[in-house]
PDB file of N, CA and C in Angstrom:
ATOM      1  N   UNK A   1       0.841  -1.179   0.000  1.00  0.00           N
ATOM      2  CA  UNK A   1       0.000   0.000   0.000  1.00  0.00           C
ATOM      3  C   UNK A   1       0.886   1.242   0.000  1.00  0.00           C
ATOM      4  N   UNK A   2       0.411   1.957  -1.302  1.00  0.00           N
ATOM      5  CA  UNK A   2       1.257   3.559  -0.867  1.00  0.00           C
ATOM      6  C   UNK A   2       1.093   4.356   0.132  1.00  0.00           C
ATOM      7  N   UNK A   3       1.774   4.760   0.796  1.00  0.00           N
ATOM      8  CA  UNK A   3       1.353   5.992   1.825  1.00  0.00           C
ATOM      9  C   UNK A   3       0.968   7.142   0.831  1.00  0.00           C
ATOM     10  N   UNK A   4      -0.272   7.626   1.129  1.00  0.00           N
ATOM     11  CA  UNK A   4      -0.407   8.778   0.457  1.00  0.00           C
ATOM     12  C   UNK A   4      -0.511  10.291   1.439  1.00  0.00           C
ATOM     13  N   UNK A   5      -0.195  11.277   1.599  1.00  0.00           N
ATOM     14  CA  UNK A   5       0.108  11.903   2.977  1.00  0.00           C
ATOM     15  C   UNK A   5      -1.843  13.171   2.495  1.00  0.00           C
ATOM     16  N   UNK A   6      -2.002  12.943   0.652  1.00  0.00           N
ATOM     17  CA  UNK A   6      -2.824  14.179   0.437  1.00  0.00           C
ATOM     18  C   UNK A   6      -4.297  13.894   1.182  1.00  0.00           C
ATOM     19  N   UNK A   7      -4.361  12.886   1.470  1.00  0.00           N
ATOM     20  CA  UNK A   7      -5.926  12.323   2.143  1.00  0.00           C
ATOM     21  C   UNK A   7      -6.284  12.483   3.541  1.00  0.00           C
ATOM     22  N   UNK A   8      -5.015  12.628   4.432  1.00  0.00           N
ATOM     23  CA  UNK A   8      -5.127  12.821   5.393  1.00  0.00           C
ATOM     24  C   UNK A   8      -6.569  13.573   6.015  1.00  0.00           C
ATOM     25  N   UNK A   9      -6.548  14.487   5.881  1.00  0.00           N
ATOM     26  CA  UNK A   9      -8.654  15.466   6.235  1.00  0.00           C
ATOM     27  C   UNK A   9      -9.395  14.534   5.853  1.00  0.00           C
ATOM     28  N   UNK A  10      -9.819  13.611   4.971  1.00  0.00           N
ATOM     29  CA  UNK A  10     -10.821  12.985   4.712  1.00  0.00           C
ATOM     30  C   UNK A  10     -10.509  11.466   5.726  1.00  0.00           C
ATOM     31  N   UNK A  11      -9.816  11.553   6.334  1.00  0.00           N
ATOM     32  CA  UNK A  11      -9.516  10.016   7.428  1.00  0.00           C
ATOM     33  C   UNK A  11      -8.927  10.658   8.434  1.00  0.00           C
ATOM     34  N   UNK A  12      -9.727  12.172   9.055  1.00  0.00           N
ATOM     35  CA  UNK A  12      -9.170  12.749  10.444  1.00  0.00           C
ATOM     36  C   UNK A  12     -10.163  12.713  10.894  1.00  0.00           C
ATOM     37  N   UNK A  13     -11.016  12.506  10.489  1.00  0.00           N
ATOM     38  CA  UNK A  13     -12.984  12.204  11.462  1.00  0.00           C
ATOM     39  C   UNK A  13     -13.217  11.017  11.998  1.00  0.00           C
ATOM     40  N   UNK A  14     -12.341   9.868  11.039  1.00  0.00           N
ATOM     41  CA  UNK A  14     -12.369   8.791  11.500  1.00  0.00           C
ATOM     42  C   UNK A  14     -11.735   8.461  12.760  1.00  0.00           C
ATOM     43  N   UNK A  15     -10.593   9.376  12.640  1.00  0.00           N
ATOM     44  CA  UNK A  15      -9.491   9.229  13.923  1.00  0.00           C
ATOM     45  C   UNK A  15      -9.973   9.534  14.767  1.00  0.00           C
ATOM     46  N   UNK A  16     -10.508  10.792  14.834  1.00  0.00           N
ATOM     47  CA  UNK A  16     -10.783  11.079  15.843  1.00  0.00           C
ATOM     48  C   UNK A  16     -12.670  10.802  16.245  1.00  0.00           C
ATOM     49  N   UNK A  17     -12.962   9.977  16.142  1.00  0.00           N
ATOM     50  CA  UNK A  17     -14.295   9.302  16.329  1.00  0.00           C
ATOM     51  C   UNK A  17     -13.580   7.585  16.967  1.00  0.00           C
ATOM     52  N   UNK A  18     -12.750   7.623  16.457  1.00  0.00           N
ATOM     53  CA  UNK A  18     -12.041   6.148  17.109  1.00  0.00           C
ATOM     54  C   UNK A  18     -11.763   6.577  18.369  1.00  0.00           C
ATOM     55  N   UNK A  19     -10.819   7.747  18.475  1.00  0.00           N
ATOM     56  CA  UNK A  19     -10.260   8.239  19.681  1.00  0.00           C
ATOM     57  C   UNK A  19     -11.243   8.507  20.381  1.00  0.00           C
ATOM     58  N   UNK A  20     -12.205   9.122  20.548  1.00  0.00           N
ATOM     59  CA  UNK A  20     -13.379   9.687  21.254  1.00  0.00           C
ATOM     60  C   UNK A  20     -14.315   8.834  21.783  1.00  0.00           C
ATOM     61  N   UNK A  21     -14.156   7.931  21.289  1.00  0.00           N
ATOM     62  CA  UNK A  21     -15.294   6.433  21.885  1.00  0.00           C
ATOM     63  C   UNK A  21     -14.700   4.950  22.334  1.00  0.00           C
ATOM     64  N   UNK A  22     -13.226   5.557  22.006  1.00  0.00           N
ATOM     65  CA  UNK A  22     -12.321   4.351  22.955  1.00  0.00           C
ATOM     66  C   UNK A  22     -12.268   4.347  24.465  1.00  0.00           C
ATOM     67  N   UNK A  23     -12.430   3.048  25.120  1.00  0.00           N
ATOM     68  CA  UNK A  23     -12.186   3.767  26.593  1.00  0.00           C
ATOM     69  C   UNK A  23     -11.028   3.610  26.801  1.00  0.00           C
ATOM     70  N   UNK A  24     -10.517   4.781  27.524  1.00  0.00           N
ATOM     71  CA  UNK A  24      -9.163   5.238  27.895  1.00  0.00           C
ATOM     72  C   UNK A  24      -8.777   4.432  28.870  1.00  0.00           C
ATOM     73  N   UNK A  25      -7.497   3.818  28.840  1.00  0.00           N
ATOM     74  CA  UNK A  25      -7.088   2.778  30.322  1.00  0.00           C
ATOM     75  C   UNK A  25      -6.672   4.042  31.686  1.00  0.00           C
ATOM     76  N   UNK A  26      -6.780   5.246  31.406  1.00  0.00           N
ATOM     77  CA  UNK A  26      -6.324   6.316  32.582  1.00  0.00           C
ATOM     78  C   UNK A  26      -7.570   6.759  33.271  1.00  0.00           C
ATOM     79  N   UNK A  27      -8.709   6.747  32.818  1.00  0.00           N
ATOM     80  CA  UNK A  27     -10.307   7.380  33.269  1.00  0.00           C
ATOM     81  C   UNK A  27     -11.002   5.942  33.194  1.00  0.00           C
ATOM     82  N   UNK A  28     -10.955   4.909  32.364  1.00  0.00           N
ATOM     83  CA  UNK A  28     -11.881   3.420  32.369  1.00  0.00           C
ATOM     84  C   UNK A  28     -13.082   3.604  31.529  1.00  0.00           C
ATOM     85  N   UNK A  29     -13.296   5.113  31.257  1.00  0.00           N
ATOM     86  CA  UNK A  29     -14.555   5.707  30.780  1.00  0.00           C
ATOM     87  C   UNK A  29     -13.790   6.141  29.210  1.00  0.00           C
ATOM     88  N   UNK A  30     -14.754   6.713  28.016  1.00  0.00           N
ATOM     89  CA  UNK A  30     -14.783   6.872  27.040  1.00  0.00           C
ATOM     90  C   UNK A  30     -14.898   8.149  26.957  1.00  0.00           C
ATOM     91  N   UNK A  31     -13.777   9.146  26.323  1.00  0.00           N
ATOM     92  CA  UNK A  31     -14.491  10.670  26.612  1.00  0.00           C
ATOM     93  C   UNK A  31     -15.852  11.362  25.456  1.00  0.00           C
ATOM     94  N   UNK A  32     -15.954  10.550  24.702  1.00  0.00           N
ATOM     95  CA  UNK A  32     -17.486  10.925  24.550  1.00  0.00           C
ATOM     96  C   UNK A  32     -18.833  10.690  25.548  1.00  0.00           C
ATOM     97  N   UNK A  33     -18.538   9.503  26.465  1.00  0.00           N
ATOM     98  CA  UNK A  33     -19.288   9.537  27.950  1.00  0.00           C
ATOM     99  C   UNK A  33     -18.803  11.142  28.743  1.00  0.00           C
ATOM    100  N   UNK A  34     -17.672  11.367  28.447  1.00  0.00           N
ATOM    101  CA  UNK A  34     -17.767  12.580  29.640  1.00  0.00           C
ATOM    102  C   UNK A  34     -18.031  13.738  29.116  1.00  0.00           C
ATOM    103  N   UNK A  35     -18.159  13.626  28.424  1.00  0.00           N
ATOM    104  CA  UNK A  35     -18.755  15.317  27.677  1.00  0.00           C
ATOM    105  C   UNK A  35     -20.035  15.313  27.544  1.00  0.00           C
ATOM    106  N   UNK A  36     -20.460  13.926  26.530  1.00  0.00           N
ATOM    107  CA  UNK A  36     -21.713  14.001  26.115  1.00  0.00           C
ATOM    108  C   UNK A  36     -23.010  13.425  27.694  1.00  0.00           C
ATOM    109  N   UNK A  37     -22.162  12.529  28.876  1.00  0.00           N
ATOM    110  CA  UNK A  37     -23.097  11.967  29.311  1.00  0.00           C
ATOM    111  C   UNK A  37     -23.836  10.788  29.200  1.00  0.00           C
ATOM    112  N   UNK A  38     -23.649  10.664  27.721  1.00  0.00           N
ATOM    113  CA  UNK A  38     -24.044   8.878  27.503  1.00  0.00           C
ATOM    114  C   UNK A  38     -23.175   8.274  26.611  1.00  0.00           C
ATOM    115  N   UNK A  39     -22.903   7.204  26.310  1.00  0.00           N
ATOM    116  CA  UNK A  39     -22.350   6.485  25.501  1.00  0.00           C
ATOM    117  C   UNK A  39     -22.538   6.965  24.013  1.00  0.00           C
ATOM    118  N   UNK A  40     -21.775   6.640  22.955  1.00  0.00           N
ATOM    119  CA  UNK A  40     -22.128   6.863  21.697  1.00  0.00           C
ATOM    120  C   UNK A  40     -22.732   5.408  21.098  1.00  0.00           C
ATOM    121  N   UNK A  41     -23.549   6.018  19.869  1.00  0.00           N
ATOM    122  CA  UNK A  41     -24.293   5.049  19.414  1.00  0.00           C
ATOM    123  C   UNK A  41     -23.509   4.974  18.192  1.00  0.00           C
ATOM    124  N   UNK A  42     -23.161   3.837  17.800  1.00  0.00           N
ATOM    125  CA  UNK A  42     -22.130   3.661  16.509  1.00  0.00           C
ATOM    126  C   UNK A  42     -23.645   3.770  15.238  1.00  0.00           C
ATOM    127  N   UNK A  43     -23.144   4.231  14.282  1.00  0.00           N
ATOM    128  CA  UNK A  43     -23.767   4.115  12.866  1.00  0.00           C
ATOM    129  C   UNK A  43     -24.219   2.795  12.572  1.00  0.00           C
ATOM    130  N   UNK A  44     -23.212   1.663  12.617  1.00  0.00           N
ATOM    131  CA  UNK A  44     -23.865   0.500  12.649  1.00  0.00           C
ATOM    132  C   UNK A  44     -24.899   0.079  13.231  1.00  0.00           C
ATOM    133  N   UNK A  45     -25.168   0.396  14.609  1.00  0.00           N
ATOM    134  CA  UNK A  45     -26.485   0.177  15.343  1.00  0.00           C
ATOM    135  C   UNK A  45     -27.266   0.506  15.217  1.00  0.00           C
ATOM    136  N   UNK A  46     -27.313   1.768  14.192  1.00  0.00           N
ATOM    137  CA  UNK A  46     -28.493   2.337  13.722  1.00  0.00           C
ATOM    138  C   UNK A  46     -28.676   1.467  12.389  1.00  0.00           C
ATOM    139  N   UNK A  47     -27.871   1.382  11.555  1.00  0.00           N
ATOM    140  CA  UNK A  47     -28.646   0.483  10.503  1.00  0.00           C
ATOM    141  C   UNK A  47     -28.676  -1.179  10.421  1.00  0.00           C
ATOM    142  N   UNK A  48     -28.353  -1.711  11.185  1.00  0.00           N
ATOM    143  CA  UNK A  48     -28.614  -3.022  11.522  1.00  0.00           C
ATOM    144  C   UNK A  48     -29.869  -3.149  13.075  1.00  0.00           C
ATOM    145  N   UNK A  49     -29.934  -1.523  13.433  1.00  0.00           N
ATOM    146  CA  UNK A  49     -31.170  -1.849  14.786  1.00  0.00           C
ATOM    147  C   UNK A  49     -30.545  -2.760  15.844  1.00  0.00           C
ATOM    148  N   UNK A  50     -29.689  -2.517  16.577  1.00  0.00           N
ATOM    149  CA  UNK A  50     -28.818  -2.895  17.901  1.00  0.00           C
ATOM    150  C   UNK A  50     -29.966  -3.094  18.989  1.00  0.00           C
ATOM    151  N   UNK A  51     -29.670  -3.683  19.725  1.00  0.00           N
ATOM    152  CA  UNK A  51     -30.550  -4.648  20.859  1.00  0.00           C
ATOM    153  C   UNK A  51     -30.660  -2.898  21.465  1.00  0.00           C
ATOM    154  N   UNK A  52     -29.840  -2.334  21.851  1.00  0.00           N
ATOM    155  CA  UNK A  52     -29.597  -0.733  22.832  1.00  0.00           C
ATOM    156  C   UNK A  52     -30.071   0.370  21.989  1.00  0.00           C
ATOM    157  N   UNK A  53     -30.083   0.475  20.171  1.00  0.00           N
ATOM    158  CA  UNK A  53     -31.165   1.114  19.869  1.00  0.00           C
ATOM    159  C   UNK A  53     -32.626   0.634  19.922  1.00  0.00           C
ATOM    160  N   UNK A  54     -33.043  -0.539  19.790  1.00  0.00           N
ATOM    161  CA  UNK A  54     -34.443  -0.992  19.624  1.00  0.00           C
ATOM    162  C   UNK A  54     -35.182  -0.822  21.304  1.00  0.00           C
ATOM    163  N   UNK A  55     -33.961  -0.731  22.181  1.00  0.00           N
ATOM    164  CA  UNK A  55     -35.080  -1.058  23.650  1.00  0.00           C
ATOM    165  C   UNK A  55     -34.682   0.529  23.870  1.00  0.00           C
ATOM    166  N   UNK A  56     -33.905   1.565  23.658  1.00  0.00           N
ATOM    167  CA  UNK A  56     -33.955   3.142  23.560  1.00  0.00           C
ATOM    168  C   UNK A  56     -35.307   3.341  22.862  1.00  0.00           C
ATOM    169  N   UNK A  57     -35.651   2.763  21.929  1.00  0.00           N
ATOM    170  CA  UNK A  57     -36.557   3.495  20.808  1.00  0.00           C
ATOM    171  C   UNK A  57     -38.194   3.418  21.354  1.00  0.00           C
ATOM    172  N   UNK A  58     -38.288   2.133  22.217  1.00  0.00           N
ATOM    173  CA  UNK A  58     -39.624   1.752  22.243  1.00  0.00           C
ATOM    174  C   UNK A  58     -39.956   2.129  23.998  1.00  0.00           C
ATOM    175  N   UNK A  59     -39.119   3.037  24.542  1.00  0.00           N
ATOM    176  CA  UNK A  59     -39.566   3.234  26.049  1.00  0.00           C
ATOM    177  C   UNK A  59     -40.565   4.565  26.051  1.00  0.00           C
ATOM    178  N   UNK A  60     -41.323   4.627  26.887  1.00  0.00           N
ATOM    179  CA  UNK A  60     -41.985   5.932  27.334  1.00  0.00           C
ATOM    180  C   UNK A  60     -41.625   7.394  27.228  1.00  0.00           C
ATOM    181  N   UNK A  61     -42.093   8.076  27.083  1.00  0.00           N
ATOM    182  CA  UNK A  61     -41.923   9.882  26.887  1.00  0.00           C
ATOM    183  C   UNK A  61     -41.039   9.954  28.326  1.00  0.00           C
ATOM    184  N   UNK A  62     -42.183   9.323  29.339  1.00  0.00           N
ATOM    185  CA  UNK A  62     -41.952   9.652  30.692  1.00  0.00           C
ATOM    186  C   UNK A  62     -40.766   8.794  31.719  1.00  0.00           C
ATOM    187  N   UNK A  63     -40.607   7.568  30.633  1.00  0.00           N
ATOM    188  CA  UNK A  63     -39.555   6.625  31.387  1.00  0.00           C
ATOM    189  C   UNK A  63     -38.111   7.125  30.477  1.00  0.00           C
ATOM    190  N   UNK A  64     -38.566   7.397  29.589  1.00  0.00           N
ATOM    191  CA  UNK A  64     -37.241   8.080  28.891  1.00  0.00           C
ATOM    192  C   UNK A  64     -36.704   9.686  29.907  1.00  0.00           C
ATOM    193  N   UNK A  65     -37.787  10.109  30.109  1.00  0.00           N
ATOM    194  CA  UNK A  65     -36.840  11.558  31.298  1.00  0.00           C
ATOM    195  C   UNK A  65     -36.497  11.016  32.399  1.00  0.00           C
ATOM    196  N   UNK A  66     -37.439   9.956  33.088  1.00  0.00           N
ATOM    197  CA  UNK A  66     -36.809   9.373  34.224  1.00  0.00           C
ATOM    198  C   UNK A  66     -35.167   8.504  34.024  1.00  0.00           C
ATOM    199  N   UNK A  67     -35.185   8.175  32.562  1.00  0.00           N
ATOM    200  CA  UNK A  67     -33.813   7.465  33.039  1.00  0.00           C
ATOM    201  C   UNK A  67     -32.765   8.940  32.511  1.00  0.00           C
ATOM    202  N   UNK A  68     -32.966   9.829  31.812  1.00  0.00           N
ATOM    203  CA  UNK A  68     -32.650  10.979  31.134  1.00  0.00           C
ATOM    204  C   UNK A  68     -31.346  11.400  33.112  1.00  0.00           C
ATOM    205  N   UNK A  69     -33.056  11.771  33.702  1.00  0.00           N
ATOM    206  CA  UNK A  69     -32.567  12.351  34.477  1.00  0.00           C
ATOM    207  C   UNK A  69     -31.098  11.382  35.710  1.00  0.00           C
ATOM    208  N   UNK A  70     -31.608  10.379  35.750  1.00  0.00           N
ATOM    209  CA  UNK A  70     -30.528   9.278  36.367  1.00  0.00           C
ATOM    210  C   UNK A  70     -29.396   9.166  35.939  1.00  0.00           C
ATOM    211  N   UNK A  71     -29.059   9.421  34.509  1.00  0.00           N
ATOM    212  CA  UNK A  71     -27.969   9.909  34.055  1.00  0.00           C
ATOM    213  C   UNK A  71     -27.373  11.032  34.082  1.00  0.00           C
ATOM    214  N   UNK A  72     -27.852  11.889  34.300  1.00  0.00           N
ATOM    215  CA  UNK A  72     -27.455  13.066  34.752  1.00  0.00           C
ATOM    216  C   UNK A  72     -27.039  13.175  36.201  1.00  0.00           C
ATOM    217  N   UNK A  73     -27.696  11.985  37.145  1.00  0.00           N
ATOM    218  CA  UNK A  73     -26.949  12.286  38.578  1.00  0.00           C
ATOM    219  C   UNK A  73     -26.073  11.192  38.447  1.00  0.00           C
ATOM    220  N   UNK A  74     -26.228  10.082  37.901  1.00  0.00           N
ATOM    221  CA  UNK A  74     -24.545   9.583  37.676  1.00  0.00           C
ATOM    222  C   UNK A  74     -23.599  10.336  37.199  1.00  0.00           C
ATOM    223  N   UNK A  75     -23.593  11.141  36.347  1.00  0.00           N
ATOM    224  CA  UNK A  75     -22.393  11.662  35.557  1.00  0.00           C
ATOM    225  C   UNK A  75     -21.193  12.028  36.504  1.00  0.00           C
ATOM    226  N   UNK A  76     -21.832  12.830  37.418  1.00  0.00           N
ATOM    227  CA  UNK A  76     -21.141  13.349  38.871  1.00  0.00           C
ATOM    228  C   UNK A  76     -19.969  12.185  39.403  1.00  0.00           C
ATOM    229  N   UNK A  77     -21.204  11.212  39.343  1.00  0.00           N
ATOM    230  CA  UNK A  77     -20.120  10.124  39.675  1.00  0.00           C
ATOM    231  C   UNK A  77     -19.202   9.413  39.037  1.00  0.00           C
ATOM    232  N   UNK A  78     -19.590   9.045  38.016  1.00  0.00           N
ATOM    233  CA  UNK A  78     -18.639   8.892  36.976  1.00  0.00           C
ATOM    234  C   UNK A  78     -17.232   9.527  36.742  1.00  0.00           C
ATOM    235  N   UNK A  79     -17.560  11.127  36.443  1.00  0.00           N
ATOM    236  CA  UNK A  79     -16.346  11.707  36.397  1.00  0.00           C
ATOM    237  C   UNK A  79     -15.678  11.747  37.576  1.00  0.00           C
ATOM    238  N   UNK A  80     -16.166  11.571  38.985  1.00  0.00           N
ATOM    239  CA  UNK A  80     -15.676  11.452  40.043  1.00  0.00           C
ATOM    240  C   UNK A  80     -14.295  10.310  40.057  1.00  0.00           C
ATOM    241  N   UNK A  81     -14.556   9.554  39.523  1.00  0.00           N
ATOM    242  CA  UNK A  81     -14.189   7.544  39.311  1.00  0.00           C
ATOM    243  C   UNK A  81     -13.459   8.006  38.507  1.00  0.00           C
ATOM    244  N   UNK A  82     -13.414   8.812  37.293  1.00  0.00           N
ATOM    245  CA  UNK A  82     -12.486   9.472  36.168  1.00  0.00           C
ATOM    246  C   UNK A  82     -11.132   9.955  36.698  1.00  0.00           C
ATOM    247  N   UNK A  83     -11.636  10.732  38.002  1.00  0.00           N
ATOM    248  CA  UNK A  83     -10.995  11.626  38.497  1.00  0.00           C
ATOM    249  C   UNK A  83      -9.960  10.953  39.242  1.00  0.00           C
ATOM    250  N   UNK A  84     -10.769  10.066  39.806  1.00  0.00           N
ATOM    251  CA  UNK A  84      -9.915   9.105  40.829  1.00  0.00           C
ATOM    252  C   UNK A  84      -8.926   7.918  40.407  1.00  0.00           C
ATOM    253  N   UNK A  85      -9.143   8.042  39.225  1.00  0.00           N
ATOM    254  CA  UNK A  85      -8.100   6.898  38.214  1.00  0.00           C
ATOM    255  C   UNK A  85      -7.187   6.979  37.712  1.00  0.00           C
ATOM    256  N   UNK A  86      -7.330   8.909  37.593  1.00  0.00           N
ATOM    257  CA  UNK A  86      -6.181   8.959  37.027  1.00  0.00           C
ATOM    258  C   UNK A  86      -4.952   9.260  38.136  1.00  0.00           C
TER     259      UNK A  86
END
């Protein structure tokens, strides 16, 4: 395979979408969990319908804010555990 160096921008989204949803061995967590709060949903799971999109898709208005909000008081903790790892 040639190295080609001119493509680089069109395979820097990739990189950094790899990087961003890897979990880090220094935090244990993924830093798209710590910014965003929840896990990322890969593209694939959306078009093959993943067991974690299909049971996301079919919950309640009202059980969806209740778990909305439970994630939001984990996060605290989470980054806490982040904090403490490193």
């Amino acid at each position: 395979m040639a190295e080609n160096y001119q493509d680089w921008p069109d395979k820097l989204s990739f990189a950094l979408w790899a990087d961003r949803t890897w979990i880090q061995s220094s935090t244990k967590v993924t830093p798209y969990s710590l910014v965003y709060k929840i896990e990322a949903i890969l593209p694939i799971e959306i078009a093959m319908s993943s067991l974690r999109v299909i049971t996301e898709s079919q919950i309640l208005e009202l059980e969806w804010a209740r778990a909305q909000h439970e994630e939001l008081v984990m996060i605290d903790e989470r980054r806490l555990q982040a904090l403490h790892n490193v």
